[in-house]
Protein backbone atom coordinates (compact mmCIF):
# COMPACT_ATOMS: atom_id res chain seq x y z
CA UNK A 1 0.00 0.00 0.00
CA UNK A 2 1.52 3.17 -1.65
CA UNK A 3 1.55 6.48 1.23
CA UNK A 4 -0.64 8.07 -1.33
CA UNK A 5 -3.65 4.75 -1.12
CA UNK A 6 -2.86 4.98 2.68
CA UNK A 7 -4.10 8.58 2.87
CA UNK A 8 -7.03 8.46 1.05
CA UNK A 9 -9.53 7.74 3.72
CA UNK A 10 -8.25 9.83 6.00
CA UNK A 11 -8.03 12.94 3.08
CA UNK A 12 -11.33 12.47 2.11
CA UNK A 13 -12.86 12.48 5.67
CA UNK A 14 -11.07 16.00 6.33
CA UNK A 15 -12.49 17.22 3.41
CA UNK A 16 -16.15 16.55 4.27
CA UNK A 17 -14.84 17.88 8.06
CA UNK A 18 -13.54 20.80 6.89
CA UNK A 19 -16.76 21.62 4.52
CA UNK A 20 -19.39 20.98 7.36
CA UNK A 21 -17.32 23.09 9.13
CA UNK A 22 -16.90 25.56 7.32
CA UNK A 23 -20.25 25.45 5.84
CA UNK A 24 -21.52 25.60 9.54
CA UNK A 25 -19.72 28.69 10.54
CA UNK A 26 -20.85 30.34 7.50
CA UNK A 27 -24.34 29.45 8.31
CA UNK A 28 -24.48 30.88 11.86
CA UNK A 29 -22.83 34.08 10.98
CA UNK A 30 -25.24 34.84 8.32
CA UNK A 31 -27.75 34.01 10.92
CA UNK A 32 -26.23 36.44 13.39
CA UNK A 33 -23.69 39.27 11.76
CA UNK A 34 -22.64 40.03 15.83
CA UNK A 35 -21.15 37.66 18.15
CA UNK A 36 -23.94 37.32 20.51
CA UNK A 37 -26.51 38.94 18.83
CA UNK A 38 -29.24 35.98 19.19
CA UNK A 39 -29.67 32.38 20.47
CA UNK A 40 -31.49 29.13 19.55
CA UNK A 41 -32.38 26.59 21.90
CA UNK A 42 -32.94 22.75 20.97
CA UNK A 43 -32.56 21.07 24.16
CA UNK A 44 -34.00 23.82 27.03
CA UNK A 45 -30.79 24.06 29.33
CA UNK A 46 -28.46 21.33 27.25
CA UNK A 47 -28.26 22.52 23.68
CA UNK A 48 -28.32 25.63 21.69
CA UNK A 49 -26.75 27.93 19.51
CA UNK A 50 -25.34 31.01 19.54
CA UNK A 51 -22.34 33.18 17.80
CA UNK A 52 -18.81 34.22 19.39
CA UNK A 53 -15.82 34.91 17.93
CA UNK A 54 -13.12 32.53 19.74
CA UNK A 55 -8.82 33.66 19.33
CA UNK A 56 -8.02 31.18 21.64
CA UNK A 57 -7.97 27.36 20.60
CA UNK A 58 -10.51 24.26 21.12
CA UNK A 59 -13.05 25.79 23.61
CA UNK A 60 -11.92 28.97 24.02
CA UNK A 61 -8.40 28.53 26.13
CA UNK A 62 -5.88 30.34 25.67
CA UNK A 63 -7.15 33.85 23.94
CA UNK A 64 -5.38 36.37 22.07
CA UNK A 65 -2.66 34.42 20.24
CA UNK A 66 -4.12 33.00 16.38
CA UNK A 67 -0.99 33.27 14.65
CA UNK A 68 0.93 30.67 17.45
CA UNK A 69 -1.81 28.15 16.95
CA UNK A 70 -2.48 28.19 13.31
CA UNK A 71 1.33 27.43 13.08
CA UNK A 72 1.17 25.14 16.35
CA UNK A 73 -1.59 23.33 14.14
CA UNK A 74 -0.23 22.93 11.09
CA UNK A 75 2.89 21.38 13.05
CA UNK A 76 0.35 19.04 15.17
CA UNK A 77 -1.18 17.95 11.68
CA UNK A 78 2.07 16.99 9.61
CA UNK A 79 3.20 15.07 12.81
CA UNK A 80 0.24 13.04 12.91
CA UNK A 81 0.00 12.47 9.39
CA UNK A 82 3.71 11.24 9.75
CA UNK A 83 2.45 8.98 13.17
CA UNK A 84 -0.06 7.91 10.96
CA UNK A 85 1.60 6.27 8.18
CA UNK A 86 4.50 5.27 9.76
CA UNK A 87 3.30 3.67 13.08
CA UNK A 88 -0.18 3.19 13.34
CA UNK A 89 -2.01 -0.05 11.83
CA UNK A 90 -2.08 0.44 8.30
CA UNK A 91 -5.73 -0.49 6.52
CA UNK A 92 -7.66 0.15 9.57
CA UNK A 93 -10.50 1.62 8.33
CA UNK A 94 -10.92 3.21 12.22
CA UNK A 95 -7.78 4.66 12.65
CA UNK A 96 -8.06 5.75 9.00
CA UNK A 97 -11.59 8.12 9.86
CA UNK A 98 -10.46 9.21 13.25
CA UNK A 99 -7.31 10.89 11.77
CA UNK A 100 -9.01 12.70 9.01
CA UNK A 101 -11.25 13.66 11.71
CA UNK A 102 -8.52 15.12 13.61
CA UNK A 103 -7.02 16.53 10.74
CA UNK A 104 -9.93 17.71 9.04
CA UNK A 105 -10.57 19.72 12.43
CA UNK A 106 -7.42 21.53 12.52
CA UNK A 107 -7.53 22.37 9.36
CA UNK A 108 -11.27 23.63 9.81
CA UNK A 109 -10.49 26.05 12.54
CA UNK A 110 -7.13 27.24 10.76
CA UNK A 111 -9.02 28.32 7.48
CA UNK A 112 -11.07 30.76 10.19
CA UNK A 113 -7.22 31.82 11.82
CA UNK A 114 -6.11 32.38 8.88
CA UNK A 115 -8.84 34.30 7.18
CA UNK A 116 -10.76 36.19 10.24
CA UNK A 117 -8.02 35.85 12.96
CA UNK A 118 -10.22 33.84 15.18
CA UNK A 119 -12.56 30.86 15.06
CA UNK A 120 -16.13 30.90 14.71
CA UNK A 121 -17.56 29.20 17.92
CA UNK A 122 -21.32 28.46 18.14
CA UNK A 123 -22.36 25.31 20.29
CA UNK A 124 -23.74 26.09 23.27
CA UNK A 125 -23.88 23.37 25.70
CA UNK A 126 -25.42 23.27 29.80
CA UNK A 127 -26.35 26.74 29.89
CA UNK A 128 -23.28 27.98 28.54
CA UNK A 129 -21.83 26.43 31.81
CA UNK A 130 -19.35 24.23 29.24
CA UNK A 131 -17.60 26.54 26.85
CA UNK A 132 -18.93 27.08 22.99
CA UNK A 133 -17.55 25.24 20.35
CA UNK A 134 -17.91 24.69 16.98
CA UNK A 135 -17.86 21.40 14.45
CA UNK A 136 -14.46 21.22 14.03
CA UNK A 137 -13.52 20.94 17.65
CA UNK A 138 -16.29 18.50 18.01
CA UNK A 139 -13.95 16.69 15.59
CA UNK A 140 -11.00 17.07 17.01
CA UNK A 141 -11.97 16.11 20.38
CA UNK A 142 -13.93 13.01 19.30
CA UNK A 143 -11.46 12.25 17.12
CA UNK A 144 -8.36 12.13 19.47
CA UNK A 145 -10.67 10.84 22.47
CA UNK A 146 -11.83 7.33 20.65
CA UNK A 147 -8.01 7.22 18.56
CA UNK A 148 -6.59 7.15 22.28
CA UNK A 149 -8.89 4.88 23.67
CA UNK A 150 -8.63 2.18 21.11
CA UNK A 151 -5.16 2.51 20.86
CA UNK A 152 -4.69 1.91 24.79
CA UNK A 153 -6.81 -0.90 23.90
CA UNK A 154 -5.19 -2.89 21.11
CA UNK A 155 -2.95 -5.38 21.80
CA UNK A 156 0.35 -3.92 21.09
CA UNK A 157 2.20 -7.49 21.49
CA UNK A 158 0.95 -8.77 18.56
CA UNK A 159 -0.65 -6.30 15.82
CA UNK A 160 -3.97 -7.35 14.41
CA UNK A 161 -2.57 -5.18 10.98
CA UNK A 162 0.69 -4.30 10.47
CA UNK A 163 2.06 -0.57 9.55
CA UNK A 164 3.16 0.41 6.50
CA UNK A 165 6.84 0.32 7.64
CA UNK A 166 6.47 -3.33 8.75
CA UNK A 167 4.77 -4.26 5.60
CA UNK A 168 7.43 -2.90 3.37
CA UNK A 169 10.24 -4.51 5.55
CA UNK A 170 8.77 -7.34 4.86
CA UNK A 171 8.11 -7.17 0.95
């Protein structure tokens, strides 16, 4: 399996990330021009909707400083595509989505860095008691949550799949 067959899961699931992002974002702020100029409730006291603009990163920590993480996620991105091919299962269809979810987050909130200088958050959650967030971090933090979890889970002694360095050592 060629790198370029090994990414193409994980490519096309950051695409469709990075347009329901995207498409998302552009969505709300039609809806509302002005950070927190209206709300939408679904869920009375769980789940709603509302507009901020976020400069920090994944629910609003660290504010004030785009330019240090659109680089700090472009550098997070090329290391996991490289931790990808080179030492995670290869042809795990799993591992495979999970990383384009991951990457296809990044990527979604760095198009918004890039362009506006902050992120369009909009996911209200609890009141507003858990901080707003928007489809991409959803992404991200699903993403890296269940890719940690089944990793800690596999059985590292003896690889159900092996990695695309272990499969060309071997051909």
């Amino acid at each position: 399996m060629t790198f370029g067959q090994r990414l193409r899961v994980p490519l096309l699931v950051a695409l469709l990330v990075v347009v329901l992002d995207q498409l998302s974002k552009w969505w709300i702020v039609r809806m509302w021009p002005e950070p927190q100029s209206g709300e939408m409730t679904f869920i009375p006291h769980l789940v709603g909707l509302t507009y901020i603009r976020n400069e920090g990163v994944a629910f609003g920590l660290f504010q004030g400083i785009p330019q240090f993480f659109t680089i700090t996620s472009l550098v997070i991105v090329a290391g996991l595509i490289y931790f990808y091919l080179h030492s995670l299962p290869a042809g795990d269809r799993l591992v495979s989505v999970l990383v384009g979810m991951i990457i296809g987050g990044a990527i979604g909130n760095v198009l918004d860095r890039v362009r506006l200088n902050y992120v369009v958050d909009f996911i209200k959650t609890f009141d507003g008691h858990f901080p707003i967030f928007n489809v991409a971090d959803s992404c991200v933090s699903v993403g890296v949550i269940i890719l940690a979890a089944y990793l800690f889970l596999l059985d590292r002694r003896k690889p159900v799949v092996p990695t695309l360095a272990q499969h060309d050592r071997h051909a």
